[in-house]
Protein backbone atom coordinates (compact mmCIF):
# COMPACT_ATOMS: atom_id res chain seq x y z
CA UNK A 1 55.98 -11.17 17.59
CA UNK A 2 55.82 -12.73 21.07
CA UNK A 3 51.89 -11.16 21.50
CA UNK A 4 51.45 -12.54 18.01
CA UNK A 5 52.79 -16.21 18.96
CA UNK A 6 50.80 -16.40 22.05
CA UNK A 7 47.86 -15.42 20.55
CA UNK A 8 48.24 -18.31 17.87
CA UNK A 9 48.79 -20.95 20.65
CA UNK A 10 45.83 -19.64 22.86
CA UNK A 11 43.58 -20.16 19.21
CA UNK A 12 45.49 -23.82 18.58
CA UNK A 13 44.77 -24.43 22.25
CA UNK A 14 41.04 -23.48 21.99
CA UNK A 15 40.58 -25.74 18.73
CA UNK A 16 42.35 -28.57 19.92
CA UNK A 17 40.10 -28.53 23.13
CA UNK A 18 36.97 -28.49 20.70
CA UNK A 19 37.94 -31.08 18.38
CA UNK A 20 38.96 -33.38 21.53
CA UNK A 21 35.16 -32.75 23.12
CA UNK A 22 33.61 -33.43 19.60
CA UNK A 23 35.98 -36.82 19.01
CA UNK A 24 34.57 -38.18 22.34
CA UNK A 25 30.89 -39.03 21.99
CA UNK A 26 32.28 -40.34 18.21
CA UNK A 27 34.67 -42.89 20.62
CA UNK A 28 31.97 -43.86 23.04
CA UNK A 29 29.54 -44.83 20.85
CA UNK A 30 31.93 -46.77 18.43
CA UNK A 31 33.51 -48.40 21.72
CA UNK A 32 29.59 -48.94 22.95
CA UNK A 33 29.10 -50.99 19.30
CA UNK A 34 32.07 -53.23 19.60
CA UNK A 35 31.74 -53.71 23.05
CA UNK A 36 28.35 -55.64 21.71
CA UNK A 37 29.58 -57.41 19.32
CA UNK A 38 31.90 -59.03 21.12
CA UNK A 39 29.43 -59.92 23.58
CA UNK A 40 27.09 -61.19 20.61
CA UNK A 41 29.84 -63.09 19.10
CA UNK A 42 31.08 -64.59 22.39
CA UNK A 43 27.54 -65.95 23.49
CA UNK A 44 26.88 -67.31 19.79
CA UNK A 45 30.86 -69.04 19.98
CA UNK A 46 30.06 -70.21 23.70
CA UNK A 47 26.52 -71.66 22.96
CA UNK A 48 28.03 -73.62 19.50
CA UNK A 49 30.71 -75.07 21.11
């Protein structure tokens, strides 16, 4: 049972680790977008007012 359990948390582990790796260029690039917005919205507030 012990071989069994370890196993299973060496697999979670290794699936985890993947799904973290594959989450992260999905983050930057969504991060990257609103980071311009903001800018874009900023510059269009600032030059109005």
């Amino acid at each position: 049972m012990t071989a069994f359990k370890a196993e299973m948390e060496e697999t979670v582990r290794k699936e985890l680790s993947v799904q973290a790796e594959k989450g992260k260029h999905l983050r930057r690039t969504v991060s990257v977008i609103s980071g311009a917005i903001t800018l874009v919205i900023g510059a269009a507030l600032g030059a109005w007012f």
